[in-house]
N, C-alpha and C. Protein backbone atom coordinates (compact mmCIF):
# COMPACT_ATOMS: atom_id res chain seq x y z
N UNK A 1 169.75 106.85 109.85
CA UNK A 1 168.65 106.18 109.18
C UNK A 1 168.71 106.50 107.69
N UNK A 2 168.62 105.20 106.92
CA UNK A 2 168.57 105.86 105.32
C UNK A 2 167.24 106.36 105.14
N UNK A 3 167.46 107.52 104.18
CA UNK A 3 166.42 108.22 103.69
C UNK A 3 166.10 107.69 102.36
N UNK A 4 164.83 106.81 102.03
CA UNK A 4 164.10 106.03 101.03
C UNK A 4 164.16 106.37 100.32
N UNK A 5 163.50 107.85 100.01
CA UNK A 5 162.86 108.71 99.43
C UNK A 5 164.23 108.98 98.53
N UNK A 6 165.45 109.46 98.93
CA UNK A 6 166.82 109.58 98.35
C UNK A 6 167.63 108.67 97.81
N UNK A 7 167.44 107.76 98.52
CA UNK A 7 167.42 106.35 97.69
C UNK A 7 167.00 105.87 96.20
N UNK A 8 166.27 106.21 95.81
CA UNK A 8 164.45 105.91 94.96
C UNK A 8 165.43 107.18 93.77
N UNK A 9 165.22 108.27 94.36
CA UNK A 9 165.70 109.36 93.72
C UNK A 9 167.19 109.33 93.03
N UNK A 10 168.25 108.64 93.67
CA UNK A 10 169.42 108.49 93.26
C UNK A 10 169.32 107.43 92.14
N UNK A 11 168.98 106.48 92.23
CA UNK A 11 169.05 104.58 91.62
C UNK A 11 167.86 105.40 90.28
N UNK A 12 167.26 105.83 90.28
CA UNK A 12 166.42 105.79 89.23
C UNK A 12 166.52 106.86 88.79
N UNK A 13 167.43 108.02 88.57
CA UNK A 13 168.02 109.21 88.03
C UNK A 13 168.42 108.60 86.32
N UNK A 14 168.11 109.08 85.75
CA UNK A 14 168.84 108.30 84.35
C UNK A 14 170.15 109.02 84.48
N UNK A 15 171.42 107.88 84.06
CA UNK A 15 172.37 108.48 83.79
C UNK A 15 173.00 109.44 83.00
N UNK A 16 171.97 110.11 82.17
CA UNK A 16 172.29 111.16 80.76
C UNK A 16 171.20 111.89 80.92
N UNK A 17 170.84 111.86 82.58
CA UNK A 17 169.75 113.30 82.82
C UNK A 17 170.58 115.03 82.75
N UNK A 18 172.04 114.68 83.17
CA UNK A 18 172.94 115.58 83.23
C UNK A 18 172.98 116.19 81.58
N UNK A 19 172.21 115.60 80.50
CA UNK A 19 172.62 116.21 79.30
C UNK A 19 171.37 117.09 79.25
N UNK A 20 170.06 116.94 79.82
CA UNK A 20 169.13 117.75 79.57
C UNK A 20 169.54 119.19 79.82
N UNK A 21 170.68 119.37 81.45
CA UNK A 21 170.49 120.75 82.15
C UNK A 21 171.35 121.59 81.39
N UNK A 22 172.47 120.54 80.64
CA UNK A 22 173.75 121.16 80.42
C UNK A 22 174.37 120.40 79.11
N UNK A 23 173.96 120.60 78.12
CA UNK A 23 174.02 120.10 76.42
C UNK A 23 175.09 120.72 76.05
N UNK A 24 175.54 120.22 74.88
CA UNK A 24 177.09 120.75 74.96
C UNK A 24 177.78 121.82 74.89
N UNK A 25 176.38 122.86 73.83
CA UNK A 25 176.80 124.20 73.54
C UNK A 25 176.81 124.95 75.17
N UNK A 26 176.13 124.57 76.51
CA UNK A 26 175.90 124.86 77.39
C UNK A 26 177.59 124.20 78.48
N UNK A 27 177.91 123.17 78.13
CA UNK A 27 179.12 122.96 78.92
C UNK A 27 180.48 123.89 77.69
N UNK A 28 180.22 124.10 76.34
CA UNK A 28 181.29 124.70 75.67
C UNK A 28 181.08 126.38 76.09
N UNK A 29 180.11 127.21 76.73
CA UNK A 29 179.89 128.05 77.38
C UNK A 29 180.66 128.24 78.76
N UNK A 30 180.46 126.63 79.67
CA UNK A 30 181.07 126.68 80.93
C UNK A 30 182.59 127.17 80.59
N UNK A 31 183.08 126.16 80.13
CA UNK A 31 184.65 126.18 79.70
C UNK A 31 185.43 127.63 79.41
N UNK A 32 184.29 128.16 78.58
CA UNK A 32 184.88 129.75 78.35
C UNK A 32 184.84 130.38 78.75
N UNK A 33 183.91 130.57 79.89
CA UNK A 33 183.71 131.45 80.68
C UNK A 33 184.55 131.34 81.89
N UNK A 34 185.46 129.78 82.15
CA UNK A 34 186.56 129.67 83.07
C UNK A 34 188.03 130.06 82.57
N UNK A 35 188.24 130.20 81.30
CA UNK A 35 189.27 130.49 80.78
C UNK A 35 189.18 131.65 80.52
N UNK A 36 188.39 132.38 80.29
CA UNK A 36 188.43 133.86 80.74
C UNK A 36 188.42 134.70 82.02
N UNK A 37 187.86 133.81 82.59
CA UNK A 37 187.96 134.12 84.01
C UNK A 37 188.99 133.93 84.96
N UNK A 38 189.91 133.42 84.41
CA UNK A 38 191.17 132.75 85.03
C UNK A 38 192.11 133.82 84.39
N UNK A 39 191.99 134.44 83.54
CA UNK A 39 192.94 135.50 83.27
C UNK A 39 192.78 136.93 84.13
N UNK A 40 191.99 137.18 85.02
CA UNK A 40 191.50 138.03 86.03
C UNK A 40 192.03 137.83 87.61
N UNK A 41 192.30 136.50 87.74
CA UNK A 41 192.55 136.25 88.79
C UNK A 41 194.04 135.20 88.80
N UNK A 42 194.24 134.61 89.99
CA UNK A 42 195.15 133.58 90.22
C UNK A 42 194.81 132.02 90.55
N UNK A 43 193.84 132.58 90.63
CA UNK A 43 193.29 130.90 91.12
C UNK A 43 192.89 129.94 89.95
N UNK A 44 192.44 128.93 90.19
CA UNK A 44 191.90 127.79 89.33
C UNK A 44 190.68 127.08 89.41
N UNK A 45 189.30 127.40 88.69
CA UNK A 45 188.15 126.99 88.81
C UNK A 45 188.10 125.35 88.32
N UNK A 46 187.15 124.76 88.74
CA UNK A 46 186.89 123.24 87.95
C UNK A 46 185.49 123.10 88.25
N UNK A 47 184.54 122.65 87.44
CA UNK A 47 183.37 122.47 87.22
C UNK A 47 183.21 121.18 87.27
N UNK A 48 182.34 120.46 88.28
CA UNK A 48 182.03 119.02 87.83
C UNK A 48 180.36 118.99 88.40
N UNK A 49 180.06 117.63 87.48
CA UNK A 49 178.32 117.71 87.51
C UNK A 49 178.66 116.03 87.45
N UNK A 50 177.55 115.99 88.91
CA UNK A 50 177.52 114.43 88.72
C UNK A 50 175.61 114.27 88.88
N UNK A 51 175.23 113.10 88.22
CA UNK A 51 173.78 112.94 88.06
C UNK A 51 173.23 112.55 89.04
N UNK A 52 174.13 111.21 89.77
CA UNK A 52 173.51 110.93 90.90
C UNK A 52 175.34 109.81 91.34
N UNK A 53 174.87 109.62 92.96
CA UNK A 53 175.28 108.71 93.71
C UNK A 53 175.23 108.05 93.38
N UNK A 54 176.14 106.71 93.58
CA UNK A 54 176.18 105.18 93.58
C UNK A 54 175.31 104.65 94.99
N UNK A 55 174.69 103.66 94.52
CA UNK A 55 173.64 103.40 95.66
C UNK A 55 174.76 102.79 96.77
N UNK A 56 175.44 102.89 96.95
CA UNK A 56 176.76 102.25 98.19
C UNK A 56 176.41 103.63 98.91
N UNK A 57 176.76 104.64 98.25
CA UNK A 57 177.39 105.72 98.68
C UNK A 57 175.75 106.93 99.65
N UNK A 58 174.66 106.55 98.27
CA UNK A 58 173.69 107.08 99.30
C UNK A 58 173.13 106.05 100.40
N UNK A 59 173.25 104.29 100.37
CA UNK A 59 173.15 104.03 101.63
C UNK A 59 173.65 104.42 102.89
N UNK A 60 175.11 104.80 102.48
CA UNK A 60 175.80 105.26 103.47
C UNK A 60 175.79 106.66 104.04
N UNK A 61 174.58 107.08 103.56
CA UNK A 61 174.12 108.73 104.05
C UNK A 61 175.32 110.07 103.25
N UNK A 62 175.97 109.72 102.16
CA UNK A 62 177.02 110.36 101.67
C UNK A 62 176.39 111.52 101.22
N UNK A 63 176.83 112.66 102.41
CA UNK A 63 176.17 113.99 101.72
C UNK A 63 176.75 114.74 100.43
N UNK A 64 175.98 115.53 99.90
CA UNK A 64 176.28 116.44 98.53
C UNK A 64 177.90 117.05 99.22
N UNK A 65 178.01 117.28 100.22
CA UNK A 65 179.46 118.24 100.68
C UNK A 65 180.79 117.33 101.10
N UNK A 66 180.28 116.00 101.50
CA UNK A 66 181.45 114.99 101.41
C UNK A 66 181.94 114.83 100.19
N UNK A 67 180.62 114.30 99.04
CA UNK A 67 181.09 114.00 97.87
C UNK A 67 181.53 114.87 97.26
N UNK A 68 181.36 116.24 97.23
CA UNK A 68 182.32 116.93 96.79
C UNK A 68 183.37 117.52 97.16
N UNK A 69 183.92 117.62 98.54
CA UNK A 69 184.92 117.31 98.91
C UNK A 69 185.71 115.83 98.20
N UNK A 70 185.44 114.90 98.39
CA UNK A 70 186.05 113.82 97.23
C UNK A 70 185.98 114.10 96.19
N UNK A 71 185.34 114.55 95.12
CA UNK A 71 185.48 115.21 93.82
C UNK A 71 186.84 115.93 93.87
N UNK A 72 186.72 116.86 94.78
CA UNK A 72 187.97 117.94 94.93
C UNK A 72 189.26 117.28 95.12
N UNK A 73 189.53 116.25 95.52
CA UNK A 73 190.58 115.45 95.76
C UNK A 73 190.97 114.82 94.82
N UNK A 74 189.57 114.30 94.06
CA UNK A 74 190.16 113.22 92.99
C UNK A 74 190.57 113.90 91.66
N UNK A 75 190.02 114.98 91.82
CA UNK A 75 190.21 115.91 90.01
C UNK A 75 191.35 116.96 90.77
N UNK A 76 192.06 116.98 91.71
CA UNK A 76 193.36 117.29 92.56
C UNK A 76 193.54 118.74 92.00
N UNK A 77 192.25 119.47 92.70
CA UNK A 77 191.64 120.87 92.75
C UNK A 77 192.88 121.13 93.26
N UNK A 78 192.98 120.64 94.57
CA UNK A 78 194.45 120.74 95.40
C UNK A 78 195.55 121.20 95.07
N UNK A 79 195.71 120.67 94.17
CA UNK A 79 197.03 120.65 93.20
C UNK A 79 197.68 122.16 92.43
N UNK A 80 197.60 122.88 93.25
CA UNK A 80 198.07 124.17 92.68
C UNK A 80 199.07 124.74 92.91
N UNK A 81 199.17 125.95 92.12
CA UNK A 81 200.91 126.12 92.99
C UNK A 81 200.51 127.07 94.06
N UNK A 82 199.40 128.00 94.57
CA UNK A 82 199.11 128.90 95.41
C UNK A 82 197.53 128.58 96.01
N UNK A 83 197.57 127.35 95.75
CA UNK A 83 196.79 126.24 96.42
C UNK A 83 195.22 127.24 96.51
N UNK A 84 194.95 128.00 95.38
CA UNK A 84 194.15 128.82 95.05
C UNK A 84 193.04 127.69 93.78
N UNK A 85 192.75 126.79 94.62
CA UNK A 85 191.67 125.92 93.38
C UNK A 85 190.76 125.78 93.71
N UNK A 86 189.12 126.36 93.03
CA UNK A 86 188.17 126.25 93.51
C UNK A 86 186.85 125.31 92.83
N UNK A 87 186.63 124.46 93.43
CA UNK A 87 185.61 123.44 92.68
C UNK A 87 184.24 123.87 92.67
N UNK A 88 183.37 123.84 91.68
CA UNK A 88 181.65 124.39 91.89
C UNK A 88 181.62 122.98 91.39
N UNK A 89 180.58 122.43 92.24
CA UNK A 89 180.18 120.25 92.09
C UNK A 89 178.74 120.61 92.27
N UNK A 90 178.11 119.82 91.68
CA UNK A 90 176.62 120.12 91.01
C UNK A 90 175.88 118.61 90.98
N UNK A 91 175.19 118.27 92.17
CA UNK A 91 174.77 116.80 92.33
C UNK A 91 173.40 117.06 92.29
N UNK A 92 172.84 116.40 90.78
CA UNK A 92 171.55 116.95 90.21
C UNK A 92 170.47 116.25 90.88
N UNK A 93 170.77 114.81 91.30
CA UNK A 93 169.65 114.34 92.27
C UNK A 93 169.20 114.93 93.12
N UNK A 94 169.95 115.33 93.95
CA UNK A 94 169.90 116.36 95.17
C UNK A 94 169.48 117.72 94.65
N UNK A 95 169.64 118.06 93.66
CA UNK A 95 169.69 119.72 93.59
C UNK A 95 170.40 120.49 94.48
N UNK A 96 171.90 119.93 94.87
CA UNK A 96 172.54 120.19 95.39
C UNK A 96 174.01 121.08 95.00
N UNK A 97 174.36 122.09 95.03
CA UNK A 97 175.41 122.49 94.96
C UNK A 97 176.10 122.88 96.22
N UNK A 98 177.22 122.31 95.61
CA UNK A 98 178.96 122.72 96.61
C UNK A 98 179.46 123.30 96.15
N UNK A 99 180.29 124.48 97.26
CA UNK A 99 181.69 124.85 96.56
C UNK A 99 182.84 124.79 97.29
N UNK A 100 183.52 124.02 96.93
CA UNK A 100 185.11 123.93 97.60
C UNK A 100 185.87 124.51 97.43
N UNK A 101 186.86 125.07 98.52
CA UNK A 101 187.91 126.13 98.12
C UNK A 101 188.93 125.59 98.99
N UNK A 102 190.45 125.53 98.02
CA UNK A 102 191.37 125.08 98.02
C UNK A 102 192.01 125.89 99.85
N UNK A 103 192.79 125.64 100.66
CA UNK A 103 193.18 126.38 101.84
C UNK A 103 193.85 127.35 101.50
N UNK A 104 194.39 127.46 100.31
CA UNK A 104 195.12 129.02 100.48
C UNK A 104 193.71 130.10 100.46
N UNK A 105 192.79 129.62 99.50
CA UNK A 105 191.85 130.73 99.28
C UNK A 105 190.40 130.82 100.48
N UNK A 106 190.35 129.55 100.82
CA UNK A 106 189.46 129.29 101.47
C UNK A 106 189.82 129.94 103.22
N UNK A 107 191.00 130.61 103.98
CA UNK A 107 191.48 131.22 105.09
C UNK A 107 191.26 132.62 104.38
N UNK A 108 190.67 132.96 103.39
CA UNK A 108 190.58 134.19 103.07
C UNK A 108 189.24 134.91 102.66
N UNK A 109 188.27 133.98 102.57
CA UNK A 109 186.98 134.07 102.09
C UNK A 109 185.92 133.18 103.16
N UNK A 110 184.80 134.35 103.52
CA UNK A 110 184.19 133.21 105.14
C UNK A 110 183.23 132.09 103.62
N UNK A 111 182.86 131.45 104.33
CA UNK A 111 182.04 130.24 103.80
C UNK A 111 180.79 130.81 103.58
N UNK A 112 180.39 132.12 104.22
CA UNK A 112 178.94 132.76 103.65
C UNK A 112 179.24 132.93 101.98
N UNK A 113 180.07 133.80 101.97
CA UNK A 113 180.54 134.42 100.51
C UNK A 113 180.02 133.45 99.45
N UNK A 114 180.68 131.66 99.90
CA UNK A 114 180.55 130.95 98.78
C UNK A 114 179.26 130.35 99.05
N UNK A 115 178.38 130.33 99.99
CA UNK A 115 177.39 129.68 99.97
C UNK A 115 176.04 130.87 98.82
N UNK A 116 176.59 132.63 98.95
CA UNK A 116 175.62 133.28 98.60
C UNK A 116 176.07 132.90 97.03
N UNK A 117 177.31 132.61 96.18
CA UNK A 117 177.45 132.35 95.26
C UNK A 117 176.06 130.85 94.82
N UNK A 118 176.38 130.10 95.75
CA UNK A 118 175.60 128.79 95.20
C UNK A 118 174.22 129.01 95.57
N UNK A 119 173.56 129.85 96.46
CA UNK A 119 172.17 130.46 96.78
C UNK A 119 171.90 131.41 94.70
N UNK A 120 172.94 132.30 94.46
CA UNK A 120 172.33 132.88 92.82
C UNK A 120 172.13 131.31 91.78
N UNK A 121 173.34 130.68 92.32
CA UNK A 121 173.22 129.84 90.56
C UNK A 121 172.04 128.94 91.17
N UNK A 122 171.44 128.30 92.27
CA UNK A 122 170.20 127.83 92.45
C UNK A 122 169.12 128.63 91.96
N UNK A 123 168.59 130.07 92.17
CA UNK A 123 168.11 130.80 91.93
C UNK A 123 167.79 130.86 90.24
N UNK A 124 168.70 130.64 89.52
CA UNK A 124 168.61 130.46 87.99
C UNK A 124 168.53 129.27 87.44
N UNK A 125 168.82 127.82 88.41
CA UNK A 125 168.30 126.42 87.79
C UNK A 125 167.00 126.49 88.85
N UNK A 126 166.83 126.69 89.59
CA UNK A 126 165.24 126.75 89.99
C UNK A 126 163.84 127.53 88.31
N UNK A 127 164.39 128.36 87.97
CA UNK A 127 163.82 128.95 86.58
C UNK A 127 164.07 127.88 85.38
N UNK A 128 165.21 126.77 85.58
CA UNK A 128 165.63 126.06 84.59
C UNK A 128 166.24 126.49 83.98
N UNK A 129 166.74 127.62 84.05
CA UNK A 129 167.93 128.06 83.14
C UNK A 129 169.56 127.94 84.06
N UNK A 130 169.70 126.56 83.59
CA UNK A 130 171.51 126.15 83.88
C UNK A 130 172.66 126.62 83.39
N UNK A 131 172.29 127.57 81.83
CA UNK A 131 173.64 128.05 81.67
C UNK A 131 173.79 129.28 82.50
N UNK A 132 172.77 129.86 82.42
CA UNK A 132 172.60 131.22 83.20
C UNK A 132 173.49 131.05 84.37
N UNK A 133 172.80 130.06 85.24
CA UNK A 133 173.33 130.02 86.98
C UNK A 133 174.41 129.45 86.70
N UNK A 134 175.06 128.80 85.83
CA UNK A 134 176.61 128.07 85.88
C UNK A 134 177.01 129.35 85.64
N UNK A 135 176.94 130.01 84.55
CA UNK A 135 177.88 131.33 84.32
C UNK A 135 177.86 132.42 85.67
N UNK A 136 176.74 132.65 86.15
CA UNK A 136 176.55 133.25 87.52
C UNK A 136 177.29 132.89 88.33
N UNK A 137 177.72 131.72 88.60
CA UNK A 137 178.39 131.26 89.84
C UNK A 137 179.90 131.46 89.47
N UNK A 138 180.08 130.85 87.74
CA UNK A 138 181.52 131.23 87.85
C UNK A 138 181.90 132.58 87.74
N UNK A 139 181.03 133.34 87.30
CA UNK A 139 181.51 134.46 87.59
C UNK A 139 181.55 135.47 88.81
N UNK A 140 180.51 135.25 90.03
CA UNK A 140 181.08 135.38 91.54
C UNK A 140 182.49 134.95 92.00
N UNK A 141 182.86 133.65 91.98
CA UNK A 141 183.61 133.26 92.39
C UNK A 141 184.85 133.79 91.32
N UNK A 142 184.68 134.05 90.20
CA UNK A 142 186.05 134.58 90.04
C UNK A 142 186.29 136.06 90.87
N UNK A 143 185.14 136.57 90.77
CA UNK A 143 184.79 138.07 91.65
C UNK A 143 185.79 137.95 92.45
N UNK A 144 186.00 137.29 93.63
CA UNK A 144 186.13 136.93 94.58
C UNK A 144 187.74 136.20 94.58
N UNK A 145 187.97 135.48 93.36
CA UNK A 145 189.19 134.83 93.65
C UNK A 145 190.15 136.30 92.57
N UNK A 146 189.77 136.97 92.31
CA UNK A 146 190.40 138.40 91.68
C UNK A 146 190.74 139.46 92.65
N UNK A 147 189.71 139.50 93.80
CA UNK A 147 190.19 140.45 95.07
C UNK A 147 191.23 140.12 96.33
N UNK A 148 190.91 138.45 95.80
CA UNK A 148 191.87 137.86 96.84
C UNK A 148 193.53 136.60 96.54
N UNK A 149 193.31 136.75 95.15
CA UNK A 149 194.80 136.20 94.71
C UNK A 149 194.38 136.48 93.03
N UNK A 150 195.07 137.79 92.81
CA UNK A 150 194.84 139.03 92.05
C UNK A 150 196.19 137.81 90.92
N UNK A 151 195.88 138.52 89.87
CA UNK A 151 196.65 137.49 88.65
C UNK A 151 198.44 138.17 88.85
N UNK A 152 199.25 137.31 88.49
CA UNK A 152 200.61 137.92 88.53
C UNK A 152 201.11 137.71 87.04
N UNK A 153 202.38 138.03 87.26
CA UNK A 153 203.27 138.00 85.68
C UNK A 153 202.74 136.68 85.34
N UNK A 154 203.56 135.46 86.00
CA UNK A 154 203.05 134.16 85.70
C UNK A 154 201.87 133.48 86.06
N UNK A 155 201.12 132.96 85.25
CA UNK A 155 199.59 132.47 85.55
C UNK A 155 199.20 131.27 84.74
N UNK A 156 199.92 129.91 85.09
CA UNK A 156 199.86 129.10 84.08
C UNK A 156 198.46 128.54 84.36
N UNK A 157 198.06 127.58 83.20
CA UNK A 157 196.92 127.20 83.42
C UNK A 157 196.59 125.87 83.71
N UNK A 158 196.43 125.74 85.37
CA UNK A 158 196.97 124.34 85.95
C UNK A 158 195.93 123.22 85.85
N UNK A 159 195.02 123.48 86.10
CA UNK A 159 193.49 122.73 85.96
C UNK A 159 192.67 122.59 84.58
N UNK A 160 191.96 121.68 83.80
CA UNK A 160 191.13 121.87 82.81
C UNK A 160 190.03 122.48 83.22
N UNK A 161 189.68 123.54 81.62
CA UNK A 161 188.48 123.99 81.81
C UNK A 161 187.28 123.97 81.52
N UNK A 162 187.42 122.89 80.86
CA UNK A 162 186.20 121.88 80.79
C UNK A 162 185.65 120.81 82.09
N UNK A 163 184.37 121.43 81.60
CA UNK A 163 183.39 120.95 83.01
C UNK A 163 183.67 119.70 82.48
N UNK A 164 183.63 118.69 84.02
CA UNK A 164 183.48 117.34 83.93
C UNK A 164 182.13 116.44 84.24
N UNK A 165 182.02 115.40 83.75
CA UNK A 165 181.30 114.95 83.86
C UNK A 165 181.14 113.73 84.88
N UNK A 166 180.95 113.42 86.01
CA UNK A 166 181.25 112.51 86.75
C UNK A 166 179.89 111.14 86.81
N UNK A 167 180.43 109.64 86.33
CA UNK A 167 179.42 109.09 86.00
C UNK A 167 179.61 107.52 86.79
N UNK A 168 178.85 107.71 87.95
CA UNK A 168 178.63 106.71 89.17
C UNK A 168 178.71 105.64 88.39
């Protein structure tokens, strides 16, 4: 059954509500705090923030964890050489956060781990403070991708680290 109420909420989201949470000095924050954080570990973070669904996609009941699973595919998180790529996707209609983790890293970390990561950075956009909980989250998850695919000699830098902006 479609949910109205989510409906209503998606279609009438302004498309440049995503600049209120996260203005630029606040996404030029994200970025640095992944490129520093990527020198700690082996893996590869990617940040994407989408405002809302395409009304196709919430007719079709498209949850916050599908669509970012498709995020993860299309910005080819995948694409690593130790298949260590981890997506934080941020679907502001919903007040929804995901986190996807690539299969090398994801057989190594239970799914609590990353859900208590996205339970803090809610915790700090519930207060309204988004740089706070973006930096919070990326910095768990590097926690985490540092204990479990620890940095080597070579550590190129496969993914951008600039948050994206995804615009239905």
């Amino acid at each position: 059954m479609v949910n109205l109420g989510r409906c209503f909420k998606h279609l009438f989201m302004p498309p440049w509500a995503w600049r209120r949470a996260f203005p630029h000095a606040t996404l030029d924050a994200i970025e640095a705090a992944i490129h520093q954080s990527e020198s700690r570990h082996n893996g590869e973070i990617r940040f994407a923030i989408e405002t809302s669904l395409a009304p196709a996609q919430v007719w079709r009941g498209m949850s916050g964890r599908a669509r970012a699973i498709e995020v993860f595919s299309n910005l080819r998180v995948w694409d690593t050489e130790h298949n260590s790529g981890v997506l934080i996707y941020l679907l502001l209609a919903d007040h929804d956060i995901e986190i996807v983790a690539d299969r090398g890293i994801a057989a190594q970390v239970e799914q609590s781990a990353w859900e208590a990561v996205a339970q803090a950075m809610e915790a700090a956009f519930r207060q309204g403070d988004f740089e706070r909980g973006a930096l919070t989250g990326i910095e768990q998850v590097s926690a985490l991708l540092a204990v479990h695919v620890p940095p080597q000699d070579r550590n190129p830098n496969e993914l951008a680290n600039r948050p994206v902006i995804i615009r239905s």
